[in-house]
Protein backbone atom coordinates (compact mmCIF):
# COMPACT_ATOMS: atom_id res chain seq x y z
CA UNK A 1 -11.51 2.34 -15.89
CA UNK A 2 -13.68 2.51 -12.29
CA UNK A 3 -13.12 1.07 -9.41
CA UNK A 4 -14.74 -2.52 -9.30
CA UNK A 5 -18.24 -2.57 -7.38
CA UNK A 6 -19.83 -5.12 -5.71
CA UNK A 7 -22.36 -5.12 -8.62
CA UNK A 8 -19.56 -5.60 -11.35
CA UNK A 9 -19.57 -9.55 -10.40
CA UNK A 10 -21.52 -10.87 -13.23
CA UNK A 11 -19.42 -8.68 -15.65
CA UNK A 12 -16.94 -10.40 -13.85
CA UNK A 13 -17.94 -14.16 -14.02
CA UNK A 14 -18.87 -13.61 -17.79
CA UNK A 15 -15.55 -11.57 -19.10
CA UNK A 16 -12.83 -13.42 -16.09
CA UNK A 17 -14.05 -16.05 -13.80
CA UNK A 18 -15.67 -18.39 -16.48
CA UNK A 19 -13.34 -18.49 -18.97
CA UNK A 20 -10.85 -20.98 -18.83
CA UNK A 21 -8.09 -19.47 -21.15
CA UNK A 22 -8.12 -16.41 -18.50
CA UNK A 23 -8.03 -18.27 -15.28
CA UNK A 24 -5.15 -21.30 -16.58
CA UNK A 25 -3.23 -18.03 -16.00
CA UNK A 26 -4.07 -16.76 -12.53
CA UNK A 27 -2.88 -17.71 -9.09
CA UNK A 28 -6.41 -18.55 -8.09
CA UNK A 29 -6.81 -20.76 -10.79
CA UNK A 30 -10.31 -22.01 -11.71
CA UNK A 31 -13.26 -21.05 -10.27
CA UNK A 32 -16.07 -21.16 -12.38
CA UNK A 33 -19.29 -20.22 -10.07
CA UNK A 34 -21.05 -16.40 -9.95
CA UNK A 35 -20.47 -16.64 -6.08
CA UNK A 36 -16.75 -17.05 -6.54
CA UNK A 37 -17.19 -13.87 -8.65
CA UNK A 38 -19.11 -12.39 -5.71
CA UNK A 39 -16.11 -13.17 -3.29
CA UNK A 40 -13.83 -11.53 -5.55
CA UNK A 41 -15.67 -8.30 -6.26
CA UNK A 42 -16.10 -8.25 -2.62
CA UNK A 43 -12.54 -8.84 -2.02
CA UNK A 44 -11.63 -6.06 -4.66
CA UNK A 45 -13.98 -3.38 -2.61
CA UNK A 46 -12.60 -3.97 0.84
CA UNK A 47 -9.18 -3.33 -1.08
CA UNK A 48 -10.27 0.22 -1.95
CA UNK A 49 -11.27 0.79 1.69
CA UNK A 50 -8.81 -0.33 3.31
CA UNK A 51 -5.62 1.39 0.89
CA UNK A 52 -7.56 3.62 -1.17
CA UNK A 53 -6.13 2.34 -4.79
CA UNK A 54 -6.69 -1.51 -5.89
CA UNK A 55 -8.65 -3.11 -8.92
CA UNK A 56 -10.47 -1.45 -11.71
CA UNK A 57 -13.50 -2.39 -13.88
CA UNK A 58 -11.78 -1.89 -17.67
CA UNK A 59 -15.08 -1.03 -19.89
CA UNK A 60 -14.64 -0.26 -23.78
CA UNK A 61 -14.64 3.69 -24.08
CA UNK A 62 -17.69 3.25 -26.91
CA UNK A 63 -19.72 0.43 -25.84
CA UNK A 64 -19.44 0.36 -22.00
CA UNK A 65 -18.87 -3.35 -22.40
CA UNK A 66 -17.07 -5.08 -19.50
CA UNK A 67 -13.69 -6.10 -20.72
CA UNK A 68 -11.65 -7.80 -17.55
CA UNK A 69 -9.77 -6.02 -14.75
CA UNK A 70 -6.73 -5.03 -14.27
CA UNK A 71 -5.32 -2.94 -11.21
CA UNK A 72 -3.31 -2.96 -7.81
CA UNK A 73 -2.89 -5.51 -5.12
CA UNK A 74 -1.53 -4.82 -2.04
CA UNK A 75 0.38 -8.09 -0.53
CA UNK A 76 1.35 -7.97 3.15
CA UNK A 77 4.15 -10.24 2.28
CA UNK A 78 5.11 -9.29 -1.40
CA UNK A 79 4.50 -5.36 -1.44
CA UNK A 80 2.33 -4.28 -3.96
CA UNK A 81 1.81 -5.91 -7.65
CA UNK A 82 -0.38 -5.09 -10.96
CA UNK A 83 -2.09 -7.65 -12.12
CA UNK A 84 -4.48 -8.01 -15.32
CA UNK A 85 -7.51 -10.30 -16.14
CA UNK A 86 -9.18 -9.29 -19.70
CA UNK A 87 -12.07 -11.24 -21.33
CA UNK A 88 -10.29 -13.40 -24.57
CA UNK A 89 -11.90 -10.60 -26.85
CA UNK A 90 -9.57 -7.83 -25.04
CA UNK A 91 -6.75 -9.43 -25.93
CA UNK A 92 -3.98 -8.49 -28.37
CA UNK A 93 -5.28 -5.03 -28.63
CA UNK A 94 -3.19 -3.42 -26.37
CA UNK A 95 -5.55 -2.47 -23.33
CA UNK A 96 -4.10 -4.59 -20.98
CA UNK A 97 -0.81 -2.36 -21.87
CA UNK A 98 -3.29 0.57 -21.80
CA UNK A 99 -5.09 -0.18 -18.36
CA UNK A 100 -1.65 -1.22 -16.92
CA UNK A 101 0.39 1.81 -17.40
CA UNK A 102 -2.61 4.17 -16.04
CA UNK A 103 -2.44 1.89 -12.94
CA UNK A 104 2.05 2.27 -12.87
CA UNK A 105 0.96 6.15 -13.53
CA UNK A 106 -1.38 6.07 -10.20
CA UNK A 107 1.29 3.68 -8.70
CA UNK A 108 4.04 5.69 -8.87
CA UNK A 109 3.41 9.09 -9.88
CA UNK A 110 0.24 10.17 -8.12
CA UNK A 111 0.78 7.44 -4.65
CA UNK A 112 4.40 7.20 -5.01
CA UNK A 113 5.29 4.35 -4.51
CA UNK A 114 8.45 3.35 -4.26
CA UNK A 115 8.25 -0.07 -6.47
CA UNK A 116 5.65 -2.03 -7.75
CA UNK A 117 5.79 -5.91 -8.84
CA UNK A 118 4.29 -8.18 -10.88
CA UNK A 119 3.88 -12.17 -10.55
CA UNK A 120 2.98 -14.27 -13.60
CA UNK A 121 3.41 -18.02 -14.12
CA UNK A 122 6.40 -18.81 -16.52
CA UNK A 123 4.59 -19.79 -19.57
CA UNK A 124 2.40 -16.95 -20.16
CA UNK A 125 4.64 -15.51 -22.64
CA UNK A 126 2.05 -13.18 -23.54
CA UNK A 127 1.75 -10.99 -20.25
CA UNK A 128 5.33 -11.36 -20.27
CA UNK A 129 5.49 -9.02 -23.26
CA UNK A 130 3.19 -6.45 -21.90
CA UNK A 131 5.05 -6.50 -18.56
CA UNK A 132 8.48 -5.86 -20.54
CA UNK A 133 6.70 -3.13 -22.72
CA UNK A 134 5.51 -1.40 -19.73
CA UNK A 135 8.93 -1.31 -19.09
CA UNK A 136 9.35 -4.55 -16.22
CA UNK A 137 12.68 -5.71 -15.28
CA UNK A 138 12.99 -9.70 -14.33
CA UNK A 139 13.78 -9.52 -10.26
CA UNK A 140 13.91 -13.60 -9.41
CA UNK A 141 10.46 -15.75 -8.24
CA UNK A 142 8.38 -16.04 -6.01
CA UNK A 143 5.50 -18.58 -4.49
CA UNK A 144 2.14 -17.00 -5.18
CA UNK A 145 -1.23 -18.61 -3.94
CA UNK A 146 1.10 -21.64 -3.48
CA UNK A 147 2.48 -21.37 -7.20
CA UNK A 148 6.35 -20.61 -8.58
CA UNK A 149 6.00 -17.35 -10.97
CA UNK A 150 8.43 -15.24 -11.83
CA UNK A 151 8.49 -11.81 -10.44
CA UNK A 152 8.74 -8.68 -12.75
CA UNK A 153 9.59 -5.28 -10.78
CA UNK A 154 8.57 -1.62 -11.74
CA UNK A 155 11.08 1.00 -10.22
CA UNK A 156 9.87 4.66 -10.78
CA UNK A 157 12.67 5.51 -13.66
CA UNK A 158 12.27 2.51 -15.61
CA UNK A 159 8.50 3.26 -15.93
CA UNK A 160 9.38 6.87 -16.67
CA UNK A 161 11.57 5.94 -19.60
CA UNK A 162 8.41 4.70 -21.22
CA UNK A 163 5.58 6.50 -22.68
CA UNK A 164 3.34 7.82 -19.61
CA UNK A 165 0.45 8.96 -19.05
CA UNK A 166 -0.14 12.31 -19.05
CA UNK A 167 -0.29 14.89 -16.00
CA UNK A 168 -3.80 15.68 -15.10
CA UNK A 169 -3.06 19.03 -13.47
CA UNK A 170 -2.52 18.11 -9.98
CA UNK A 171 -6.45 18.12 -10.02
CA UNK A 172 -6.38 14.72 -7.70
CA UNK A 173 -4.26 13.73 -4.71
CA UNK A 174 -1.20 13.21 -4.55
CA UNK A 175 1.64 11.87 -2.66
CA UNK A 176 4.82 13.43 -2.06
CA UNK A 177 7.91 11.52 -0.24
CA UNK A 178 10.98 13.83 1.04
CA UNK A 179 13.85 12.82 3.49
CA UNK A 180 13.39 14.28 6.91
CA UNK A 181 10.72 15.28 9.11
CA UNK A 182 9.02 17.31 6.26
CA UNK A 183 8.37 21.10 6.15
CA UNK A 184 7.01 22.97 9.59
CA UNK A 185 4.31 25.05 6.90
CA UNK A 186 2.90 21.79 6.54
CA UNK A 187 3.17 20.52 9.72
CA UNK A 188 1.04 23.55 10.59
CA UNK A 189 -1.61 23.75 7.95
CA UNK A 190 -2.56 20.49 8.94
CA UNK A 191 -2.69 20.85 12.55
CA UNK A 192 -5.18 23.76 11.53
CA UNK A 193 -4.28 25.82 15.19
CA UNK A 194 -5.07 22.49 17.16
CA UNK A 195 -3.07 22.58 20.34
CA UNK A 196 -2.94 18.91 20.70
CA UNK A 197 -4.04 17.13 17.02
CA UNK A 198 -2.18 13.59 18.31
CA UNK A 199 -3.63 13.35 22.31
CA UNK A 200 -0.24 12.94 23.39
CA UNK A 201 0.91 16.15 24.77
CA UNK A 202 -0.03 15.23 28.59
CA UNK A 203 1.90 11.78 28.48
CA UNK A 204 5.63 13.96 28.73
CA UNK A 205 7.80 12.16 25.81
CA UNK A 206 10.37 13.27 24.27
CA UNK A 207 9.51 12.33 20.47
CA UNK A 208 12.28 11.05 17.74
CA UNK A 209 12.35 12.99 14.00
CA UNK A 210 11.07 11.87 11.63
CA UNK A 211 13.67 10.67 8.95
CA UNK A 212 11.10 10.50 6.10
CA UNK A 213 7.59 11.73 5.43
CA UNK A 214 5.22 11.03 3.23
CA UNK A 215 2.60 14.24 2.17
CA UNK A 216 -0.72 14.32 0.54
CA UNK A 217 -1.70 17.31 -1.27
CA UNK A 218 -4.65 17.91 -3.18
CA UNK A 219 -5.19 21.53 -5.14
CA UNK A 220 -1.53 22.27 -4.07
CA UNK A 221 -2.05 22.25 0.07
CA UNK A 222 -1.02 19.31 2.05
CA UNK A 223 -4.29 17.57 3.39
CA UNK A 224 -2.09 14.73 5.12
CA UNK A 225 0.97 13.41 6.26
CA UNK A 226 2.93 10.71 7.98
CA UNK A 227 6.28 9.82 9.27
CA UNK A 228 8.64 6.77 9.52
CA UNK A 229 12.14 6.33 10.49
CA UNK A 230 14.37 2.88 10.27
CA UNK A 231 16.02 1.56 13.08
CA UNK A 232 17.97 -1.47 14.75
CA UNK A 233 15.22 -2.44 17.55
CA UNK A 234 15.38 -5.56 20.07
CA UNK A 235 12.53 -8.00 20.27
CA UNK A 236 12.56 -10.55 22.76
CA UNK A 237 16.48 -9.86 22.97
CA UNK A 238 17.25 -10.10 19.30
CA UNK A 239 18.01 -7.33 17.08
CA UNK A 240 15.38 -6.48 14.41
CA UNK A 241 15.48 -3.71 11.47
CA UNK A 242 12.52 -1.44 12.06
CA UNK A 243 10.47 0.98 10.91
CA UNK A 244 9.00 3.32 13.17
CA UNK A 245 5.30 5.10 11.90
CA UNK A 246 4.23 7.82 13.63
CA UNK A 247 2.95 11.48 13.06
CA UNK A 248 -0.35 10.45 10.95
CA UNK A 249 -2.06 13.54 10.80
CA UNK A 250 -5.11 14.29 8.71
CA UNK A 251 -6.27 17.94 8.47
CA UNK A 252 -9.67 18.21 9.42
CA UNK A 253 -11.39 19.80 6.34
CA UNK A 254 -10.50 16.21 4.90
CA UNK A 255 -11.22 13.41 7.29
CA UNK A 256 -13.56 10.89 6.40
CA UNK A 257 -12.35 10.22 2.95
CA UNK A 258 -9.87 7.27 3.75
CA UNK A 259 -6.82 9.59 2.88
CA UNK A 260 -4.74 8.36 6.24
CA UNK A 261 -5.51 5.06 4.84
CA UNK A 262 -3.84 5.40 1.61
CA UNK A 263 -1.02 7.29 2.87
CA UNK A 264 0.00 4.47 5.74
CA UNK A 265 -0.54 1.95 3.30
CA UNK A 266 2.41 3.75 0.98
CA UNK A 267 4.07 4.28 3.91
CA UNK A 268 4.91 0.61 5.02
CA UNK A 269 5.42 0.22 1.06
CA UNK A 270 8.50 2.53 1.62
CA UNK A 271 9.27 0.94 4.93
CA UNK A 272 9.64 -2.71 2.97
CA UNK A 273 11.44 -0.81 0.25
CA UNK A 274 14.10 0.46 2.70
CA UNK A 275 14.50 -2.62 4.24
CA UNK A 276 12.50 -3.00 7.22
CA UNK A 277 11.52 -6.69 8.53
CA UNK A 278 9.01 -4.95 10.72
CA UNK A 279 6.44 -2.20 11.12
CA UNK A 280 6.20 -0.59 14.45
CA UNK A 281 3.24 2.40 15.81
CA UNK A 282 2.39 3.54 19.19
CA UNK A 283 -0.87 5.08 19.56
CA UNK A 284 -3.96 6.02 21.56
CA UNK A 285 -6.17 3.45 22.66
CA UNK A 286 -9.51 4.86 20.81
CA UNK A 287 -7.41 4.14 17.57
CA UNK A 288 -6.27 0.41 17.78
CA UNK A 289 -9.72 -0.62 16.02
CA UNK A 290 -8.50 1.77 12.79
CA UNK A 291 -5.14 0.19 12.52
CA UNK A 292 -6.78 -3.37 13.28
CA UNK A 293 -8.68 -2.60 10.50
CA UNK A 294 -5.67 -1.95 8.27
CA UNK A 295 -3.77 -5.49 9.47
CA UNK A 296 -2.29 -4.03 12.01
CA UNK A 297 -2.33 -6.54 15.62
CA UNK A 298 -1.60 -5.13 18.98
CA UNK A 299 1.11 -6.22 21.00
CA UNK A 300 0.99 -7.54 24.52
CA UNK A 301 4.53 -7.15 25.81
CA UNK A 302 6.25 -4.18 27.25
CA UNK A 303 7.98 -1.40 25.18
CA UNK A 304 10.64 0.33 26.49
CA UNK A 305 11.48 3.76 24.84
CA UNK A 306 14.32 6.34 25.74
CA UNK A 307 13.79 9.76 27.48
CA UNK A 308 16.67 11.94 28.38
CA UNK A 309 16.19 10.61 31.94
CA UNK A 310 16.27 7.03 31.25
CA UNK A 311 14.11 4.44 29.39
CA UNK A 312 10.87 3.95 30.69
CA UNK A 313 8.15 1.67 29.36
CA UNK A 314 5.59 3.02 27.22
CA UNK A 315 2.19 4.30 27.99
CA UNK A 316 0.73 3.82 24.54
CA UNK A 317 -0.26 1.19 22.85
CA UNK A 318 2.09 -0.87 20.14
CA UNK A 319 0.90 -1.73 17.24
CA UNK A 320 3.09 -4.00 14.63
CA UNK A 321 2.84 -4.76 10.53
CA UNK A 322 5.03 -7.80 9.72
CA UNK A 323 6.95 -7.26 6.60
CA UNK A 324 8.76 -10.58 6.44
CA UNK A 325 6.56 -13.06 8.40
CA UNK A 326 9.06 -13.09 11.63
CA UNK A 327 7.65 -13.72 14.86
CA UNK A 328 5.98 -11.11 17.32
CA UNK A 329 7.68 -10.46 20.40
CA UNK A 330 6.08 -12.26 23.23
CA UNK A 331 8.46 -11.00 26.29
CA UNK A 332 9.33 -7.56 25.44
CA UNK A 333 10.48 -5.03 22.98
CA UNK A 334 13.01 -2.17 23.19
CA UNK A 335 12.36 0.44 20.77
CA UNK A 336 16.49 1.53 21.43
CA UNK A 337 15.40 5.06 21.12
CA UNK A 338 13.41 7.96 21.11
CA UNK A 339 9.68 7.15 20.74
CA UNK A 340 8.06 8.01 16.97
């Protein structure tokens, strides 16, 4: 298994796109041209860049021959779902079971993830079975690509009941979410003696804990970390369930290699989890085209935060992730607290 690559689309078209008994069964339905293929290996390599986990190229282990793919997708509406595409050759030989629970493995071991879903139309009784093997409970249905499917949900100690994959030594990244503002050591590794890592020490705010984090560590030291909390906020004068993201921090030994990425995209995973309609960041100016990058859109309207003196509006800018396509504010939002 490798992340698909651009080059992988005539592999692609041969084993996925142009076979009809594979694409009956897939919310895109058919599409039986190599420059659909091209759209979708595209599509599956600004996945990897933009969360750092997504599809994978599934090759036989003795021949190298291209088999299908099966991997992650990251939803902004749904959360994040595995999905599996194998070449009518792969089939009923267990790889798609294979392939699948090294992606739950990466999903919720190694990322940490709090949940991940699955969406499959209700007579393919065969992907049914490996979803239930894997060890996929039914959770309702949903519209997908304009299609009813039923939705199958992995929680972490389901998937752990099951046979898993085994540890590789802590020799890659991995994610790490604790309650609470996360340890000071790490706070301090990462800020690596920098007086000022998030620019914000001039603007004179008073900033809210942190009531989860999410750490990366790689060879046992934290290389990243980020912070959310959940709370009641008003937009446009009605109350809204928030998450607040703040404290992204990369250490710099390790920039450059998409790791914030990654960890803010399993961030607003556990956001959704916990219940949150909406995302919420305030941040520099020179770093709105990163998070516009990652979905992310820029609000207009005024955001008033608390300070010990008073609210005040504030001097950053707001970014917002919609979790549960509500409306932006367009007159103002009130944060009802401590900035994050």
């Amino acid at each position: 298994m490798e992340p698909i690559r651009r080059g992988d689309s005539d592999d692609l078209f041969a084993a996925v796109v142009s076979q009809d008994g594979v694409m009956r069964w897939l919310a895109t339905g058919r599409a039986d041209s190599r420059s659909a293929a091209e759209v979708m290996c595209d599509d599956h390599v600004a996945h990897w860049t933009r969360h750092g986990y997504g599809d994978f190229a599934v090759r036989d282990a003795a021949t190298h021959a291209f088999l299908g793919r099966v991997g992650l997708r990251n939803r902004a509406q749904h959360g994040v779902d595995l999905g599996f595409a194998l070449h009518p050759r792969a089939q009923g030989r267990g790889i798609a079971g294979e392939a699948g629970r090294a992606c739950l493995d990466l999903a919720l071991r190694r990322l940490s993830l709090p949940v991940v879903f699955a969406f499959v139309l209700p007579d393919n009784t065969a992907s049914i079975a490996v979803l239930r093997r894997l060890g996929a409970q039914a959770d309702g249905t949903v519209q997908s690509s304009g299609l009813h499917c039923l939705r199958y949900r992995f929680d972490p100690t389901a998937v752990a009941a099951a046979e898993h994959v085994v540890n590789d030594g802590g020799t890659e990244l991995q994610l790490v979410h604790a309650p609470g503002p996360g340890s000071r050591d790490d706070r301090a590794a990462l800020r690596d003696g920098l007086p000022d890592p998030f620019g914000v020490n001039g603007l004179g705010l008073v900033w809210a804990d942190k009531q989860h984090t999410l750490t990366a560590v790689f060879e046992g030291r934290p290389v990243a970390s980020a912070g959310w909390l959940l709370r009641d906020m008003v937009f446009d004068g009605l109350p809204r369930r928030v998450a607040g993201l703040g404290g992204v921090l990369v250490h710099p030994a390790h920039r450059g290699r998409g790791i914030a990425r990654t960890v803010i995209s399993v961030a607003v995973e556990h956001a959704r989890a916990a219940g949150a309609e909406t995302m919420i960041l305030l941040c520099r100016p020179d770093l709105v085209p990163f998070y516009t990058q990652l979905g992310w859109s820029r609000l207009s309207v005024p955001v008033t935060v608390q300070q010990p003196d008073g609210a005040r509006i504030s001097p950053l800018i707001t970014m917002i992730y919609d979790l549960a396509s509500l409306p932006h504010p367009t007159i103002s939002a009130d944060l009802r607290g401590l900035p994050f």
